[in-house]
PDB file of N, CA and C in Angstrom:
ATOM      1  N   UNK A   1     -61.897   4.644  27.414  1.00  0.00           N
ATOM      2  CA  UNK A   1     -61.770   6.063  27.529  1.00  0.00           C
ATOM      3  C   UNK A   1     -60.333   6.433  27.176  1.00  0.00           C
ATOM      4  N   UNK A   2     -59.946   7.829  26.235  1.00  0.00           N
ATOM      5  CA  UNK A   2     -58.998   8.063  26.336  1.00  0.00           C
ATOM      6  C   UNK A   2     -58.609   9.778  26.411  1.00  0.00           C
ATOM      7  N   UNK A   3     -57.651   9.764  27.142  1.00  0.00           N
ATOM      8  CA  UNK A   3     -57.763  10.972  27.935  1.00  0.00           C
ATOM      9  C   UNK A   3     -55.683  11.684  27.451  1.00  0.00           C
ATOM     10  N   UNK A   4     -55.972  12.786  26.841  1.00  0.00           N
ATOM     11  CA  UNK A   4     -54.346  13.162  26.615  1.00  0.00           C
ATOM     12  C   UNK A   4     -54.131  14.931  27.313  1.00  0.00           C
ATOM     13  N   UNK A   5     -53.119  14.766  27.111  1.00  0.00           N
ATOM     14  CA  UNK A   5     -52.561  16.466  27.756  1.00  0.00           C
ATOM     15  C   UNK A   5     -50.940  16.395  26.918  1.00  0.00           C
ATOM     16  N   UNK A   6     -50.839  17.564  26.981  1.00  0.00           N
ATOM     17  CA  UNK A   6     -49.444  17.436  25.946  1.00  0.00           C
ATOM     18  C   UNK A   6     -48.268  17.306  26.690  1.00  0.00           C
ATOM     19  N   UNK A   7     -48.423  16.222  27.365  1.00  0.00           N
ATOM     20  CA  UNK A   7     -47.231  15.407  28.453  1.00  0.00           C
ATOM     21  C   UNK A   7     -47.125  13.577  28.574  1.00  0.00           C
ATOM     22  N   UNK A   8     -48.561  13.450  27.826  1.00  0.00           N
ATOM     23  CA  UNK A   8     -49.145  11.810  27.837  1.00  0.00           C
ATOM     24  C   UNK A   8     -50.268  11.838  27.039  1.00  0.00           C
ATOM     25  N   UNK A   9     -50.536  10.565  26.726  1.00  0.00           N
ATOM     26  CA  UNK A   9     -51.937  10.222  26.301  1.00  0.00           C
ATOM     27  C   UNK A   9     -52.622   8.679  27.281  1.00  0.00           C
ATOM     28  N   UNK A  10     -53.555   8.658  27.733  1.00  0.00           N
ATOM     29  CA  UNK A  10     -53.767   7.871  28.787  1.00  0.00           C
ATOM     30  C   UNK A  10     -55.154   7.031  28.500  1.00  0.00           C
ATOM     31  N   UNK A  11     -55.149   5.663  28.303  1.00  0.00           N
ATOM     32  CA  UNK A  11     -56.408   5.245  27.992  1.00  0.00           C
ATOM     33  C   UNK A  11     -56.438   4.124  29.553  1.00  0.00           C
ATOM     34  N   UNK A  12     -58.149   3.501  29.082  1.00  0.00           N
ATOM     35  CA  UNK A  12     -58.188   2.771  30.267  1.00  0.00           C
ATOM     36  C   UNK A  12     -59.018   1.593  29.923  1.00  0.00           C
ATOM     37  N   UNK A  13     -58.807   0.565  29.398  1.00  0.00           N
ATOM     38  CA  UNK A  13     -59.256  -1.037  29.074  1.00  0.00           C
ATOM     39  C   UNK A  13     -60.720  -1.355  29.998  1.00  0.00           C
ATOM     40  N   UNK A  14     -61.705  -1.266  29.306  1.00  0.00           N
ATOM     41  CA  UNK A  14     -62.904  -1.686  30.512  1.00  0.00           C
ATOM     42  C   UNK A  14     -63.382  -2.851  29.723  1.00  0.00           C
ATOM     43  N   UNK A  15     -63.326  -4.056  30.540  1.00  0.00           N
ATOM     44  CA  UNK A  15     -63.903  -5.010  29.794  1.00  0.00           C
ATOM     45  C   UNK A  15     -65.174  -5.718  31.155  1.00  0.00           C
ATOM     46  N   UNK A  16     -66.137  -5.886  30.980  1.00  0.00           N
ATOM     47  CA  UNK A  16     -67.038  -6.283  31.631  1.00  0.00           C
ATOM     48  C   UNK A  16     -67.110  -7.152  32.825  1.00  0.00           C
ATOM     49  N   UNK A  17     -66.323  -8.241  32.333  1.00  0.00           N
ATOM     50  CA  UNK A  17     -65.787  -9.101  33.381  1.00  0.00           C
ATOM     51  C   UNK A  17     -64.249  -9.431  33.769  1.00  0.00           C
ATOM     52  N   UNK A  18     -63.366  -7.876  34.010  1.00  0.00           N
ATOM     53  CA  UNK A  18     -62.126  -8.047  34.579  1.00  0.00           C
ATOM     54  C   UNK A  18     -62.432  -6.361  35.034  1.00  0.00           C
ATOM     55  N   UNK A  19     -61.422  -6.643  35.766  1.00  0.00           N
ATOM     56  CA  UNK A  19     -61.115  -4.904  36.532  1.00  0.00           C
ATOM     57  C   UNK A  19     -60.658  -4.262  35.312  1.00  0.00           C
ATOM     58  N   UNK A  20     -60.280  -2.697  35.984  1.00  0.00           N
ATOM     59  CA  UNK A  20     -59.899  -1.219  35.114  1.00  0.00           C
ATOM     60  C   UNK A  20     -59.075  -1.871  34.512  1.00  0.00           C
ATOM     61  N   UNK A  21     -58.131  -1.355  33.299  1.00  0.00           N
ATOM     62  CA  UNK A  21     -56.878  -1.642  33.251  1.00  0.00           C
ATOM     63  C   UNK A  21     -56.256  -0.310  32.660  1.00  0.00           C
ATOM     64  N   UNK A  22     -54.978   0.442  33.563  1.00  0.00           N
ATOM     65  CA  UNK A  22     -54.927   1.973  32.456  1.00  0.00           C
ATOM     66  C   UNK A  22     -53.246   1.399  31.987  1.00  0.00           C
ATOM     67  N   UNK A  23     -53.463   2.876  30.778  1.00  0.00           N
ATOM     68  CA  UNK A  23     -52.470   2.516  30.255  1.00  0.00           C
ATOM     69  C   UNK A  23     -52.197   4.461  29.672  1.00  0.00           C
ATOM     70  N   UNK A  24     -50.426   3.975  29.783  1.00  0.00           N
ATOM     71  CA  UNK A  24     -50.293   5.138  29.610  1.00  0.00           C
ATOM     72  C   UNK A  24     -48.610   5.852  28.381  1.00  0.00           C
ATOM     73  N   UNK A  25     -49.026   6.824  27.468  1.00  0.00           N
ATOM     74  CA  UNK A  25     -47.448   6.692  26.720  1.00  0.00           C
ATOM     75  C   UNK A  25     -47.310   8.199  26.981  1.00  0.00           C
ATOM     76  N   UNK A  26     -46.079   8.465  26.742  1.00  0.00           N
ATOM     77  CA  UNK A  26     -45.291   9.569  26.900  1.00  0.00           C
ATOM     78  C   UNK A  26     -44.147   9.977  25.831  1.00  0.00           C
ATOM     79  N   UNK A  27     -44.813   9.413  24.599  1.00  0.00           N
ATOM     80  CA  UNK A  27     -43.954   9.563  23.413  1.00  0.00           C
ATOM     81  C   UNK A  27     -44.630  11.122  22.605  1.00  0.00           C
ATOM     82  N   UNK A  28     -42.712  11.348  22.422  1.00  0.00           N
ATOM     83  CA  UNK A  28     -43.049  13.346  22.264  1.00  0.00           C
ATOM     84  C   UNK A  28     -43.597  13.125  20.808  1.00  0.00           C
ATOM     85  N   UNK A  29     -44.280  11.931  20.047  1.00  0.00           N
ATOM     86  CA  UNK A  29     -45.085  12.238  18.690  1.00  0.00           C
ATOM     87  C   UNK A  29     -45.889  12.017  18.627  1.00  0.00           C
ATOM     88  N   UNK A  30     -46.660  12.008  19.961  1.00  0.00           N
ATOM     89  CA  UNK A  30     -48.660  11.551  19.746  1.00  0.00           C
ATOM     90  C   UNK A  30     -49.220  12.668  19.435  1.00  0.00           C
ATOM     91  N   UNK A  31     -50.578  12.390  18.855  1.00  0.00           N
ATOM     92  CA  UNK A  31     -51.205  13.171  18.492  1.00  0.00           C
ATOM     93  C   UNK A  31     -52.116  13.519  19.814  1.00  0.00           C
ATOM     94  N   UNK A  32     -52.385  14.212  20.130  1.00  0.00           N
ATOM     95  CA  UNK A  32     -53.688  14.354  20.903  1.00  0.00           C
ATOM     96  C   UNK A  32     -55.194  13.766  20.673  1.00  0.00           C
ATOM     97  N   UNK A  33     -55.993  12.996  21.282  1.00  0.00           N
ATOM     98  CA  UNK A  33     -57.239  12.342  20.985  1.00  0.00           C
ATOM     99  C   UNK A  33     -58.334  13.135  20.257  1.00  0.00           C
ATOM    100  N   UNK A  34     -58.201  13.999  20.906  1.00  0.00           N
ATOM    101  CA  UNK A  34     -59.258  15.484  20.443  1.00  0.00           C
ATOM    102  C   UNK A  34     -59.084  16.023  19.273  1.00  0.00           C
ATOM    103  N   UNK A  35     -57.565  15.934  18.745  1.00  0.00           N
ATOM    104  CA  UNK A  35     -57.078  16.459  17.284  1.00  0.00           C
ATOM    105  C   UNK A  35     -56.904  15.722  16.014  1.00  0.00           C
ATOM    106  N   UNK A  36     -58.125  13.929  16.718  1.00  0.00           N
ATOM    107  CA  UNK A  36     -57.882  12.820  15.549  1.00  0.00           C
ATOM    108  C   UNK A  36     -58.907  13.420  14.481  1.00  0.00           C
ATOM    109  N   UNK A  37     -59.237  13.626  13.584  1.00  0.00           N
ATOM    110  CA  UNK A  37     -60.531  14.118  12.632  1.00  0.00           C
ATOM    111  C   UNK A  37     -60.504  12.590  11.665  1.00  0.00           C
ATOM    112  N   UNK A  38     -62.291  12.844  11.072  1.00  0.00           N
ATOM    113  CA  UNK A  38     -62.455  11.761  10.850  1.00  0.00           C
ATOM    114  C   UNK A  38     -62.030  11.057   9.224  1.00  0.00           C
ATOM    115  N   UNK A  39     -61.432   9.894   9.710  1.00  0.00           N
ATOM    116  CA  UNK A  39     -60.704   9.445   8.484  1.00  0.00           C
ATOM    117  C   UNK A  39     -59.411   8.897   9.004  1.00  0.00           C
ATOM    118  N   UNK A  40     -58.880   9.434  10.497  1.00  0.00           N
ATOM    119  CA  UNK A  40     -57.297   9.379  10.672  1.00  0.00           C
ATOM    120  C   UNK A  40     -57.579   7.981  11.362  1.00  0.00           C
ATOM    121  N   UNK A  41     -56.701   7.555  11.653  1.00  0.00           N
ATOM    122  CA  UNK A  41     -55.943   6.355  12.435  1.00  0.00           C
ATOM    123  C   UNK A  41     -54.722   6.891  13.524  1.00  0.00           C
ATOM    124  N   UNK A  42     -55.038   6.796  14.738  1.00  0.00           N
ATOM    125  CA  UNK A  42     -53.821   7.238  15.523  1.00  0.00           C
ATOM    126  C   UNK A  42     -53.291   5.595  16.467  1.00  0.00           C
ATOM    127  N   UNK A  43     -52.509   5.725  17.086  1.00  0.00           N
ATOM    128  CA  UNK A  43     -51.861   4.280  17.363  1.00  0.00           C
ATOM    129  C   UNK A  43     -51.003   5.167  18.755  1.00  0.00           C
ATOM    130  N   UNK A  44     -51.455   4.838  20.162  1.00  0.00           N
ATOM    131  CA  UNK A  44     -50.816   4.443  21.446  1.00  0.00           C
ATOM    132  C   UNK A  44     -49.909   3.538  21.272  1.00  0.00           C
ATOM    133  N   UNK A  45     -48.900   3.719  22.003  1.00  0.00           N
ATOM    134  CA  UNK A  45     -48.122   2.410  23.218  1.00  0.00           C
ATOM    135  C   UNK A  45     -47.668   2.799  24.299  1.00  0.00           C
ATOM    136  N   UNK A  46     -47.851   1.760  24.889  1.00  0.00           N
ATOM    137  CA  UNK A  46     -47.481   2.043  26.540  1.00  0.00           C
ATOM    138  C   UNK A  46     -46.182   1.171  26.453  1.00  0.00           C
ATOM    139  N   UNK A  47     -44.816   2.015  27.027  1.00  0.00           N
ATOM    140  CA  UNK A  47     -43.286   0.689  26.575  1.00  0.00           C
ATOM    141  C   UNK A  47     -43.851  -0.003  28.316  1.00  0.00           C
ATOM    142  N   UNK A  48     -44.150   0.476  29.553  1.00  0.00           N
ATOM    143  CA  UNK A  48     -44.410  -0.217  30.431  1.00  0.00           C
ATOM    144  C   UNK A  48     -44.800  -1.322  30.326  1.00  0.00           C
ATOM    145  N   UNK A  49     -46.085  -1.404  29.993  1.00  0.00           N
ATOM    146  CA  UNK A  49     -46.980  -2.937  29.781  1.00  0.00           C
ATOM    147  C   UNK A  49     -47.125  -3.436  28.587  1.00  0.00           C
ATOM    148  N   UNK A  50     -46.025  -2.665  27.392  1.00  0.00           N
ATOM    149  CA  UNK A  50     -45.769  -3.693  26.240  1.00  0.00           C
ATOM    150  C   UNK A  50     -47.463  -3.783  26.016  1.00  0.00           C
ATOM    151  N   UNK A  51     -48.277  -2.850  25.752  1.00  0.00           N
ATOM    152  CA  UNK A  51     -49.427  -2.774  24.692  1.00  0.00           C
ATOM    153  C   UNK A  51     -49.853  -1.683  24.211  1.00  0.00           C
ATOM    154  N   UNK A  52     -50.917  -1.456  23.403  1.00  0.00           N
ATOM    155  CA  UNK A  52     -51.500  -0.758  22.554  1.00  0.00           C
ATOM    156  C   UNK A  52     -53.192  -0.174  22.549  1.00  0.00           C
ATOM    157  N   UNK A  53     -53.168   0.879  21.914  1.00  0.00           N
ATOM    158  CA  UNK A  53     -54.610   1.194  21.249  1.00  0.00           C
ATOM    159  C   UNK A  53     -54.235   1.630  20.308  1.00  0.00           C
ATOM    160  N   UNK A  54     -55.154   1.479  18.860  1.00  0.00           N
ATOM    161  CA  UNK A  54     -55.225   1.816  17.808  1.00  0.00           C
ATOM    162  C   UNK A  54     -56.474   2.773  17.555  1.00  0.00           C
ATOM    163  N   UNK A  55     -56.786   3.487  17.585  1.00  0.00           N
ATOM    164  CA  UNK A  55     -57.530   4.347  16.934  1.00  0.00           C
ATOM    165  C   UNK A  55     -58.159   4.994  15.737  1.00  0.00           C
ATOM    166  N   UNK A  56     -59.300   4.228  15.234  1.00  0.00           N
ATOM    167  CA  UNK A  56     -59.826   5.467  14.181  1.00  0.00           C
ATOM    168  C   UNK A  56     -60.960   6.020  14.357  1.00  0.00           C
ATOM    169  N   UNK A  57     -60.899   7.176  13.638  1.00  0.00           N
ATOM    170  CA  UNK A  57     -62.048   8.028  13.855  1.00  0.00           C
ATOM    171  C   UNK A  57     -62.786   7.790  12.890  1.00  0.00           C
ATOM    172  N   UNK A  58     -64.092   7.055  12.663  1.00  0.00           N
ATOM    173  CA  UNK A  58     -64.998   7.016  11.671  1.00  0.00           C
ATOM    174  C   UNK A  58     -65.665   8.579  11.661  1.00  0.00           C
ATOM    175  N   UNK A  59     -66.556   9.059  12.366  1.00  0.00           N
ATOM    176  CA  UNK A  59     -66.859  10.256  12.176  1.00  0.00           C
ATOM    177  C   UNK A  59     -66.152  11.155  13.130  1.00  0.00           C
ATOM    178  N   UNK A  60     -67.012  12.437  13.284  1.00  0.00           N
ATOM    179  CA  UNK A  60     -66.512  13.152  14.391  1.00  0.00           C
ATOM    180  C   UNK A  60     -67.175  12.862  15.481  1.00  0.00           C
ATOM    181  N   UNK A  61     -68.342  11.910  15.865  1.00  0.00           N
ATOM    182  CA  UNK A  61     -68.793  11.494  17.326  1.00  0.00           C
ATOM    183  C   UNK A  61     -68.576  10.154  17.281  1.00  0.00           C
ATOM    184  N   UNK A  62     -67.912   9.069  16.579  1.00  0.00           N
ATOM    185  CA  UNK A  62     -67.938   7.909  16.338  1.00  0.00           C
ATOM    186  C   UNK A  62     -66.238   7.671  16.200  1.00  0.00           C
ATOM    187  N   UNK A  63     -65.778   6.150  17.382  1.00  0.00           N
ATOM    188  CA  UNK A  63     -64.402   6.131  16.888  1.00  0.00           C
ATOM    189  C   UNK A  63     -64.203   4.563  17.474  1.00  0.00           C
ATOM    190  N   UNK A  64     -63.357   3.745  16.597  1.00  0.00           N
ATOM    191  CA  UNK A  64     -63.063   2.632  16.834  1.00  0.00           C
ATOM    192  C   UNK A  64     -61.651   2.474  17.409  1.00  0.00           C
ATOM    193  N   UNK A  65     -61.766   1.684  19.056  1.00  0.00           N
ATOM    194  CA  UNK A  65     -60.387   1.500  19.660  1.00  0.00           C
ATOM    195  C   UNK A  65     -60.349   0.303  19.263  1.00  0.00           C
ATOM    196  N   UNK A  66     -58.841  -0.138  19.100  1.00  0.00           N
ATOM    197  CA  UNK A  66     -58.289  -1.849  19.373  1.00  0.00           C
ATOM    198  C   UNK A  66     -57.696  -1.677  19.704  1.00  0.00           C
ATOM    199  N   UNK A  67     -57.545  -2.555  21.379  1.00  0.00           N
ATOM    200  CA  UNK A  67     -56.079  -2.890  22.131  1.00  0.00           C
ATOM    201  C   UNK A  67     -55.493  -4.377  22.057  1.00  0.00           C
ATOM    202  N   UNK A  68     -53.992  -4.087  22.021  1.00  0.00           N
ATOM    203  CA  UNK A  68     -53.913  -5.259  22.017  1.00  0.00           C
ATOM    204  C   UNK A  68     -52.255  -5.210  22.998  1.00  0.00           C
ATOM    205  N   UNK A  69     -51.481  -6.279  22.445  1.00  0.00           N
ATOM    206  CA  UNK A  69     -50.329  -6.732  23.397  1.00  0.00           C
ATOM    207  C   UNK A  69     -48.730  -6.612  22.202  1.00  0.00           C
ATOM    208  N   UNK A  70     -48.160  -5.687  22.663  1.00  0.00           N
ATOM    209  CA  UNK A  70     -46.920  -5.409  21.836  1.00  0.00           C
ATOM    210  C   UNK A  70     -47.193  -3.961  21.365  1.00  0.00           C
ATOM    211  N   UNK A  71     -46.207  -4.154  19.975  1.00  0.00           N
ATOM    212  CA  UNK A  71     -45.993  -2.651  19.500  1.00  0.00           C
ATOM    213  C   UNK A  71     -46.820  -2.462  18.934  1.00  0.00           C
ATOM    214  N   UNK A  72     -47.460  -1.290  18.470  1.00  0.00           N
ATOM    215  CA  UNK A  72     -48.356  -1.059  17.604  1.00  0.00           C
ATOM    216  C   UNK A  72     -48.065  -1.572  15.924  1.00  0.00           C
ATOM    217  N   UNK A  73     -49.007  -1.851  15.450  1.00  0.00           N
ATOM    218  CA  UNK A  73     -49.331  -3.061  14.298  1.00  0.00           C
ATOM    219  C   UNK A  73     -48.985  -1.934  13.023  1.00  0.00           C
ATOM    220  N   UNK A  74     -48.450  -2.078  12.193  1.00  0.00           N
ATOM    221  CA  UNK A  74     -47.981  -1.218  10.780  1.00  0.00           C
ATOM    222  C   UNK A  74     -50.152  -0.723   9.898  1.00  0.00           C
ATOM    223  N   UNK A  75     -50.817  -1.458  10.372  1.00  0.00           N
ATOM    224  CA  UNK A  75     -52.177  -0.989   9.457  1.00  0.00           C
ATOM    225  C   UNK A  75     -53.290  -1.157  10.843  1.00  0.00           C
ATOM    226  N   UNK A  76     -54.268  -0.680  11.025  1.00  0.00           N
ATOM    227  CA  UNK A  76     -55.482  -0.866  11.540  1.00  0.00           C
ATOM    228  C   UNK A  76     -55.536  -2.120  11.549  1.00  0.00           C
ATOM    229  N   UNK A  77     -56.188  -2.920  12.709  1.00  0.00           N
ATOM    230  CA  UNK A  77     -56.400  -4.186  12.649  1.00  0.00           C
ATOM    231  C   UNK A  77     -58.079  -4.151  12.479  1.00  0.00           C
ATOM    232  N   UNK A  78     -58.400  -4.323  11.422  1.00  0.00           N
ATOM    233  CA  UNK A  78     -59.917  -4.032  10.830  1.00  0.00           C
ATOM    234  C   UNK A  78     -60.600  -5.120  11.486  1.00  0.00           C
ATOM    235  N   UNK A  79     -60.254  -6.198  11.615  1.00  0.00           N
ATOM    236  CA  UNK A  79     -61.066  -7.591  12.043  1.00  0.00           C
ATOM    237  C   UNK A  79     -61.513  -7.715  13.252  1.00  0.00           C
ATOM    238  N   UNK A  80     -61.229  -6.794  14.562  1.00  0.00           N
ATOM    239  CA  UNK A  80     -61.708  -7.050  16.107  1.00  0.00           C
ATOM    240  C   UNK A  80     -62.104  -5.479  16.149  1.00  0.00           C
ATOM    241  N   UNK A  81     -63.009  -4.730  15.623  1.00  0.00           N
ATOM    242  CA  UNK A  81     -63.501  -3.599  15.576  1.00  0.00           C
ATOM    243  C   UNK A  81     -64.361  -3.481  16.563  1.00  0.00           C
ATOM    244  N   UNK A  82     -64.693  -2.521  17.358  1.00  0.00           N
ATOM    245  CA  UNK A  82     -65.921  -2.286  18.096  1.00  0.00           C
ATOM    246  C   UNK A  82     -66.145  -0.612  17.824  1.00  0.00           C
ATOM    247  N   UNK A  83     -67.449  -0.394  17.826  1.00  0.00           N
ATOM    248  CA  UNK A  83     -67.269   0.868  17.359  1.00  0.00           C
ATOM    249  C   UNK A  83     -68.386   1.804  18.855  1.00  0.00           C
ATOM    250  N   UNK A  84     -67.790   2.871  19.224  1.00  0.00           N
ATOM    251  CA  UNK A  84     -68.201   4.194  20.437  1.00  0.00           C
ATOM    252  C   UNK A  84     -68.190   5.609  20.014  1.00  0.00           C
ATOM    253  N   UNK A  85     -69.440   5.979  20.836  1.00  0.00           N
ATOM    254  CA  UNK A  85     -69.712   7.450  20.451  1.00  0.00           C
ATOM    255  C   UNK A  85     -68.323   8.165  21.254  1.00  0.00           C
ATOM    256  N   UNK A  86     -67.708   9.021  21.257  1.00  0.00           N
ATOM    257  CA  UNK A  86     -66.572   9.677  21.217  1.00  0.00           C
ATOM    258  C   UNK A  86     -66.897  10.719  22.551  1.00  0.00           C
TER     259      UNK A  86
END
């Protein structure tokens, strides 16, 4: 899930067999989640826990997250895709 307000953008890691995990950035150049249209790529970091979501929007109800560990990656990491209705 990812959830923004124009103060943060806030996602939350659900993986089946581990607890919640949230994560949260406060950098004054995010885009808002709601304002990705389809085609874009947007990219989280949290400097706290040193990780990421990457974001694209395949359609407008369809969008692929990847999280991972560090800074956000210079291209989409196309190879660990999962794809959710929005």
């Amino acid at each position: 899930m990812i959830y923004g307000t124009k103060h943060f953008v806030e996602w939350t890691l659900i993986k089946s067999t581990e607890k919640l995990e949230y994560f949260r950035t406060h950098d004054a150049d995010f885009l808002l989640p709601e304002k990705v249209i389809e085609g874009e790529n947007v990219c989280y970091f949290d400097n706290d826990k040193n990780s990421y979501v990457y974001v694209k929007m395949l359609s407008n109800d369809t969008v692929a997250p990847v999280g991972g560990t560090g800074a956000c990656p210079s291209s989409f990491p196309e190879d660990t895709v999962e794809i959710f209705e929005r």
